[in-house]
C-alpha atoms as a PDB file:
ATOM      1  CA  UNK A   1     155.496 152.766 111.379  1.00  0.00           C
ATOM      2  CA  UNK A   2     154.612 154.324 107.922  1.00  0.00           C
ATOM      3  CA  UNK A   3     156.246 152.958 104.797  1.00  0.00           C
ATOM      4  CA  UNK A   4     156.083 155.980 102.029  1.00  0.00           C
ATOM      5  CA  UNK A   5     157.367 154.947  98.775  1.00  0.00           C
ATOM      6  CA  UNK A   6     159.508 157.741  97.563  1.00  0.00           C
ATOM      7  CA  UNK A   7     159.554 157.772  93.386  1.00  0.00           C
ATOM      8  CA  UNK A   8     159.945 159.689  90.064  1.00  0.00           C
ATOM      9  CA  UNK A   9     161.017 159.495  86.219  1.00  0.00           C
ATOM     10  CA  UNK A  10     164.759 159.343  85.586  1.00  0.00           C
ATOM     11  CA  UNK A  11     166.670 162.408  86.136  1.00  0.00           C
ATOM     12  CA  UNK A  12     163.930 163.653  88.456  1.00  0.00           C
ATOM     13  CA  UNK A  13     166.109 163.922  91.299  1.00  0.00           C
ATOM     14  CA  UNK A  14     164.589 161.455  93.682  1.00  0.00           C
ATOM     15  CA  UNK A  15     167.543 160.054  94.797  1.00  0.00           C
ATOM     16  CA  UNK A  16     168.678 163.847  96.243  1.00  0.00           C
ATOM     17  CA  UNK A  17     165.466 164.789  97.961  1.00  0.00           C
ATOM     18  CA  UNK A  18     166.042 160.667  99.032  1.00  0.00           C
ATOM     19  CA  UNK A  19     169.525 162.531 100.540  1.00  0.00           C
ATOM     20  CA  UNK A  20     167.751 165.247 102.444  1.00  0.00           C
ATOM     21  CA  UNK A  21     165.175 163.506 103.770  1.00  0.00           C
ATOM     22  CA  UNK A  22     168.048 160.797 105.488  1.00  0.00           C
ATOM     23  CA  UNK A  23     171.178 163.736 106.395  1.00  0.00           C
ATOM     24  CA  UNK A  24     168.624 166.636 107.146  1.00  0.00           C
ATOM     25  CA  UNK A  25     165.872 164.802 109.156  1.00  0.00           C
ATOM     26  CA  UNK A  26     167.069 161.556 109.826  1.00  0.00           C
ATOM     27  CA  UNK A  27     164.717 159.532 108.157  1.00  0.00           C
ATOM     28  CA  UNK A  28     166.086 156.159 106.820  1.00  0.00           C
ATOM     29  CA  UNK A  29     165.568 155.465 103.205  1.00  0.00           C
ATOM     30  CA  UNK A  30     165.319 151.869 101.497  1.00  0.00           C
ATOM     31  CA  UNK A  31     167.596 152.297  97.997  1.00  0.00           C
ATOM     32  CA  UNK A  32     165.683 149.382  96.158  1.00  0.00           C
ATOM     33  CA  UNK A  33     167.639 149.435  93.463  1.00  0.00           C
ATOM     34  CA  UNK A  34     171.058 148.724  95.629  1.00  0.00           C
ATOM     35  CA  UNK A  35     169.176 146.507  97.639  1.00  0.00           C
ATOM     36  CA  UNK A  36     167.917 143.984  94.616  1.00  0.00           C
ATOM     37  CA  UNK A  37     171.161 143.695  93.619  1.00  0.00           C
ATOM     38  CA  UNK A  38     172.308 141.835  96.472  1.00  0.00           C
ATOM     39  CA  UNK A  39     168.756 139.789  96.567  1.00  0.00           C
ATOM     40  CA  UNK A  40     170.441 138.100  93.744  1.00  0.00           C
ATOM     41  CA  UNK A  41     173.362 136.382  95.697  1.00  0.00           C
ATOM     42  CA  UNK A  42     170.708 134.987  98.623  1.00  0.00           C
ATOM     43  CA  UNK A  43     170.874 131.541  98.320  1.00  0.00           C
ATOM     44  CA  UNK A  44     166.838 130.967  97.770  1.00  0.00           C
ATOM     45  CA  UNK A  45     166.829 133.363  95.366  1.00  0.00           C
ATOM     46  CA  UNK A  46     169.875 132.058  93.208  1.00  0.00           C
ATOM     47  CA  UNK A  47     168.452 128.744  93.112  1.00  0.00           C
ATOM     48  CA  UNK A  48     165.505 129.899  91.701  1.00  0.00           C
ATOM     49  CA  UNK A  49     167.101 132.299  89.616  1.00  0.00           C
ATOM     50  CA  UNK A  50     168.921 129.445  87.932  1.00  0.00           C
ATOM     51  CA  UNK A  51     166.341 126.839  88.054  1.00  0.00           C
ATOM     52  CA  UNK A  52     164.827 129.459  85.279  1.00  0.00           C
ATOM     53  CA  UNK A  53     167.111 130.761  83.317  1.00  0.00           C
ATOM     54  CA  UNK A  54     170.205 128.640  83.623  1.00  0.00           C
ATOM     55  CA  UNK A  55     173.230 128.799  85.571  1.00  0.00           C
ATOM     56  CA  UNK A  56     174.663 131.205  82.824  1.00  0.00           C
ATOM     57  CA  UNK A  57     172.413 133.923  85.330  1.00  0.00           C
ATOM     58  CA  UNK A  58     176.100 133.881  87.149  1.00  0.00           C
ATOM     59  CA  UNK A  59     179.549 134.450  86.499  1.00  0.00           C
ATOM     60  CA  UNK A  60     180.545 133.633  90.284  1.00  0.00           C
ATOM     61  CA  UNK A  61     179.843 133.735  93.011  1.00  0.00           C
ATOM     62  CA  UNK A  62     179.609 137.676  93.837  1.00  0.00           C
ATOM     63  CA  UNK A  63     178.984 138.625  90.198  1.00  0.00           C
ATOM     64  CA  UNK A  64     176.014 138.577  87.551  1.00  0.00           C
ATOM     65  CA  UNK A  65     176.391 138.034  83.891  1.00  0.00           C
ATOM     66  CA  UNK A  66     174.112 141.423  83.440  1.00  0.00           C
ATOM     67  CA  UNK A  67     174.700 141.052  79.592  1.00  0.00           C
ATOM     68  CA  UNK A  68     173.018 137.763  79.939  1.00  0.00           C
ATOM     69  CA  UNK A  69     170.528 139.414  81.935  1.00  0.00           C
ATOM     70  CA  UNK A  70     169.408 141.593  79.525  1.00  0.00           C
ATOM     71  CA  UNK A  71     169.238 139.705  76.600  1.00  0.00           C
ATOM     72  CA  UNK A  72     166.833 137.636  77.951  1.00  0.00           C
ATOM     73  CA  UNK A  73     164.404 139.635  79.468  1.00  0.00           C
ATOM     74  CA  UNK A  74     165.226 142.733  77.358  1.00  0.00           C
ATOM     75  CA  UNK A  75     161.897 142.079  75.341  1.00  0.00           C
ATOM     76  CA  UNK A  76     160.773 138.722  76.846  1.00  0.00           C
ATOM     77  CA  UNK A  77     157.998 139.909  79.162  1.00  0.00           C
ATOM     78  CA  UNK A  78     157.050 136.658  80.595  1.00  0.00           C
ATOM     79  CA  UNK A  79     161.102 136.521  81.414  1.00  0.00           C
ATOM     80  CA  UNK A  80     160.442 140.032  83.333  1.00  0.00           C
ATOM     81  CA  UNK A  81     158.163 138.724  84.626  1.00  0.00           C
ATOM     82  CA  UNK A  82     159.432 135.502  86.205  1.00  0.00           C
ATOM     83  CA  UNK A  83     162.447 137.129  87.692  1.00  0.00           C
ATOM     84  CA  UNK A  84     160.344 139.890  89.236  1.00  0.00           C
ATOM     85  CA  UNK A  85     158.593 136.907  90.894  1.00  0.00           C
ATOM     86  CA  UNK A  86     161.484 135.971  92.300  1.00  0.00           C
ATOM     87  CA  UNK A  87     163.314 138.793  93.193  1.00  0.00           C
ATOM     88  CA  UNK A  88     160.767 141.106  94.778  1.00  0.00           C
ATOM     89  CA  UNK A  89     159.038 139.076  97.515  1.00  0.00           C
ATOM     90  CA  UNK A  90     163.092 138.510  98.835  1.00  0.00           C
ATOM     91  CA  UNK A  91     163.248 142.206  98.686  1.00  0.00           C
ATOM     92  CA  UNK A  92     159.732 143.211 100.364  1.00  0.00           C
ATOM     93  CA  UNK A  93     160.982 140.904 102.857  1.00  0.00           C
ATOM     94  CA  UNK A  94     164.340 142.380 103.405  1.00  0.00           C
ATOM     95  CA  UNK A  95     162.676 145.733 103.252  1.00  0.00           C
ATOM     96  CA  UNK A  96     160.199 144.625 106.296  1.00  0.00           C
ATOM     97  CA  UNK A  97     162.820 143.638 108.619  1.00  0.00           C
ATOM     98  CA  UNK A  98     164.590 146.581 107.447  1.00  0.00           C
ATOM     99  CA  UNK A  99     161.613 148.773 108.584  1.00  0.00           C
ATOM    100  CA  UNK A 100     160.949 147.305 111.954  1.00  0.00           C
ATOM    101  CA  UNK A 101     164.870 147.754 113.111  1.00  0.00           C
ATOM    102  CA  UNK A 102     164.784 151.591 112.298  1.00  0.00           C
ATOM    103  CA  UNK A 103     163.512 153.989 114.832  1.00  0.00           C
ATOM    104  CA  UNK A 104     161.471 156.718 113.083  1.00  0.00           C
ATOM    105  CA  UNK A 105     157.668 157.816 112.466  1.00  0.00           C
ATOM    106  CA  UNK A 106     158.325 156.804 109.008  1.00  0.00           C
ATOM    107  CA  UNK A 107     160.853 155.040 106.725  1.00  0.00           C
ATOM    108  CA  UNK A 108     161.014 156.163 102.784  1.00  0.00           C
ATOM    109  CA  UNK A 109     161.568 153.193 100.034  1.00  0.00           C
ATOM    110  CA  UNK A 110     163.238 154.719  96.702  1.00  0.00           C
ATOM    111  CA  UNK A 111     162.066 153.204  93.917  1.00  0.00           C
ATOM    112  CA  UNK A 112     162.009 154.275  90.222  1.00  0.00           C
ATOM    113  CA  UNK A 113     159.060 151.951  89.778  1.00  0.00           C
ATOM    114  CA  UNK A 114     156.340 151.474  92.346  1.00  0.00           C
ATOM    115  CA  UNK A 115     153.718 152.923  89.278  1.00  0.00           C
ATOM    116  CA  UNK A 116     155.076 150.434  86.383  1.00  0.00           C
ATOM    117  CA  UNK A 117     155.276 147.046  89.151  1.00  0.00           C
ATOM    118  CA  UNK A 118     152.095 148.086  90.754  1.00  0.00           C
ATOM    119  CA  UNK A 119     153.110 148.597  94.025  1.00  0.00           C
ATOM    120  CA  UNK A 120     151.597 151.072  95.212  1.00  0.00           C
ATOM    121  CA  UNK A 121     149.591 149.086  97.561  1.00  0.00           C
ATOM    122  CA  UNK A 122     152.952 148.142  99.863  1.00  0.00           C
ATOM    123  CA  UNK A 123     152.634 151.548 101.300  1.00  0.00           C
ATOM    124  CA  UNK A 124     150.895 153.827 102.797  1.00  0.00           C
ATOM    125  CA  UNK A 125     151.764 156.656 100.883  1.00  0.00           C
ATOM    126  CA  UNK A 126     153.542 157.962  97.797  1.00  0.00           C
ATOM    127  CA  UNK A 127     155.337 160.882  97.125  1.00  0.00           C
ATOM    128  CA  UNK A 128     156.314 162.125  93.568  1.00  0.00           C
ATOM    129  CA  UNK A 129     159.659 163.898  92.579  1.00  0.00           C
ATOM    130  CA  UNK A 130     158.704 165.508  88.940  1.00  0.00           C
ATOM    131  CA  UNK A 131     161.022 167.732  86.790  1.00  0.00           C
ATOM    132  CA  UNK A 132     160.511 168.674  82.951  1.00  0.00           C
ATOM    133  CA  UNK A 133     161.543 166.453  80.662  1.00  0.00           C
ATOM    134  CA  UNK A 134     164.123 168.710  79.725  1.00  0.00           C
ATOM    135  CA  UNK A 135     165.515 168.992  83.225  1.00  0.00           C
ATOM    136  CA  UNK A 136     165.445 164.929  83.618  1.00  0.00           C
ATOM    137  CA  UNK A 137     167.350 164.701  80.409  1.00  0.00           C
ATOM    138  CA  UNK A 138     170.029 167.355  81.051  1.00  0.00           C
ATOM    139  CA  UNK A 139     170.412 165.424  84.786  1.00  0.00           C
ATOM    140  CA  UNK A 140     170.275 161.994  83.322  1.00  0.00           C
ATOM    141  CA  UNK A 141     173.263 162.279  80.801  1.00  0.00           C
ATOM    142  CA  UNK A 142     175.472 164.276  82.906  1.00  0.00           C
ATOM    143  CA  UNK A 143     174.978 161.492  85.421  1.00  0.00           C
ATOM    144  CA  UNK A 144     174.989 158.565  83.311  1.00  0.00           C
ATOM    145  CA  UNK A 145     177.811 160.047  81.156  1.00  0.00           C
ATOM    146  CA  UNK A 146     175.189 159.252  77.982  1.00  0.00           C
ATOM    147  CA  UNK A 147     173.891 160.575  74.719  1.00  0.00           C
ATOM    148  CA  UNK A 148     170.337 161.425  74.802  1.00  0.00           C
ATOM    149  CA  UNK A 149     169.264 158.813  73.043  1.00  0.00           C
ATOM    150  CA  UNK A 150     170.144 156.571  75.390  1.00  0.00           C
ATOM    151  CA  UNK A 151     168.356 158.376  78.199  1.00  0.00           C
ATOM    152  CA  UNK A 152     165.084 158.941  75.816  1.00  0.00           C
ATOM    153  CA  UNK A 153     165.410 154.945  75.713  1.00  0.00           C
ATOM    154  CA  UNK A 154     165.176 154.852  79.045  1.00  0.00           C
ATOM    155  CA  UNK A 155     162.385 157.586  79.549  1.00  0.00           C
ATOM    156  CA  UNK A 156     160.518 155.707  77.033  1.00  0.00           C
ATOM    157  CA  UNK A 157     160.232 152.719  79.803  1.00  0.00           C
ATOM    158  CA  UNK A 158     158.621 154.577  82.325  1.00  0.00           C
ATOM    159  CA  UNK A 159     155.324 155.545  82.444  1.00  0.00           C
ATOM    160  CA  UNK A 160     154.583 159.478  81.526  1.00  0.00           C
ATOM    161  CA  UNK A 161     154.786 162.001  84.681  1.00  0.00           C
ATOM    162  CA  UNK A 162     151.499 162.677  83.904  1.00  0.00           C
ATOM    163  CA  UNK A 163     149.926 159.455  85.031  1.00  0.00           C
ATOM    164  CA  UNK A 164     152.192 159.364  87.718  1.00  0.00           C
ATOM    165  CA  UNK A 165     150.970 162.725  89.282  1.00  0.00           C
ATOM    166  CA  UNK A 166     147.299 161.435  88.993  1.00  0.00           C
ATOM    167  CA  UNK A 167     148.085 158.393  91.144  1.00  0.00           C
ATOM    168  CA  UNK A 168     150.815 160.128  93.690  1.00  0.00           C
ATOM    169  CA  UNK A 169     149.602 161.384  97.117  1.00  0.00           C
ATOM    170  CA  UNK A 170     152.290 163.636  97.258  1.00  0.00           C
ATOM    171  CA  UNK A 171     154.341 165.603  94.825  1.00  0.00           C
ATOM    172  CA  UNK A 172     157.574 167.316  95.361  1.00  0.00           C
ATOM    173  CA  UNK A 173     159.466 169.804  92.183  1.00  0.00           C
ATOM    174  CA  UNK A 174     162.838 169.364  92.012  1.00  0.00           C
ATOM    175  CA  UNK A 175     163.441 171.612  88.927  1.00  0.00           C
ATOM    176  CA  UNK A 176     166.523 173.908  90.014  1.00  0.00           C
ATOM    177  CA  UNK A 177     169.927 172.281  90.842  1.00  0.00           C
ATOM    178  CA  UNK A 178     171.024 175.038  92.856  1.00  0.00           C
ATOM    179  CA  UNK A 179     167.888 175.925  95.223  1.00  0.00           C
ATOM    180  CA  UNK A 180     168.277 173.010  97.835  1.00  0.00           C
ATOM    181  CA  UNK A 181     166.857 175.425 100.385  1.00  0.00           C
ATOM    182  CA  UNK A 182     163.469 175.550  98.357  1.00  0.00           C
ATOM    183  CA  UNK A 183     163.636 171.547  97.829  1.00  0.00           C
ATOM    184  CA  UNK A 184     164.416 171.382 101.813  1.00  0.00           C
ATOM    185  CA  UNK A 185     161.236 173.554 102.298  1.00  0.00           C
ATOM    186  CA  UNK A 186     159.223 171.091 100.430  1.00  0.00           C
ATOM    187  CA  UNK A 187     160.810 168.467 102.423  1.00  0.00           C
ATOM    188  CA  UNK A 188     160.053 169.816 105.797  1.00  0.00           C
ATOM    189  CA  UNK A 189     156.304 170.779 104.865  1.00  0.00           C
ATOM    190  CA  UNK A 190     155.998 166.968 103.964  1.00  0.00           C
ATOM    191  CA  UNK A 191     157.953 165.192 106.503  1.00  0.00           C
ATOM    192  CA  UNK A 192     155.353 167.574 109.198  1.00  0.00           C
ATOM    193  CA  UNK A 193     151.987 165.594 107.390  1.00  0.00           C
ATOM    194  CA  UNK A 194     153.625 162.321 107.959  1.00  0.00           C
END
């Protein structure tokens, strides 16, 4: 079975062409993001978790102290670091015995960040959903319920579109909100080369 990583700058609209991929063709989709956050509660990777940064990683049982969180790795890289260490493999290995229980040709993993983790070598190929900056923006505060400056933060944390497009195997435009049957086309063209 193929694994394609599915990715793109915030606001790009990944997690929609993510949507038609699953409800129009059936293909499953991996939401990393959703996933990590329940990599956190597995017992392994709490005691880990809090062998490193302290059991004030927790509030309970079922919750995370995400202020916590984020102060400490917020511009401590070796603190990134160390909890992507942690957290990933637990979620590469969820995502493998995820894979081999779904009955498809392919299976797409949504991530924001296969280009800034370097991960790019977990699958066999990825596909790019761009948009303009402006686009992303306009998307990303509606959604978020944000100023701009707070998305531009954000932005500013992934890598530029450009060096994403130069790396992608794939590349999918999501600029228009309301042509989903152009977006689908894309999606069908793609979904025939895999």
């Amino acid at each position: 079975m193929k694994k394609i990583a599915i990715t793109g700058n915030i606001g790009s609209g990944k997690s929609w062409v993510c949507a038609l991929f699953e409800h129009c063709l059936g293909i499953p989709v991996y939401n990393s993001d959703e996933k990590a956050k329940k990599m956190y509660f597995l017992p392994e990777v709490r005691q880990q978790l809090e062998h490193r940064f302290g059991s004030d990683f927790y509030i309970s049982d079922t919750l995370l102290n995400r202020k916590h969180i984020a102060d400490l790795i917020f511009n401590d890289e070796a603190a990134q670091h160390d909890l992507e260490a942690i957290l990933y493999p637990a979620l590469f290995d969820d995502f493998g015995l995820w894979a081999e229980e779904q009955e498809a040709d392919y299976v797409l993993f949504e991530s924001a960040l296969v280009f800034e983790k370097g991960l790019e070598h977990c699958f066999d190929a990825i596909v790019l959903v761009t948009a303009t900056e402006e686009t992303r923006l306009r998307r990303a505060m509606m959604r978020d319920r944000c100023d701009a400056e707070t998305v531009r933060q954000r932005m500013a944390k992934q890598w530029p579109e450009s060096e994403k497009l130069a790396k992608a195997d794939y590349v999918i435009q999501h600029e228009n909100d309301d042509e989903d049957e152009a977006l689908l086309e894309q999606i069908v063209r793609l979904n025939e080369l895999f």
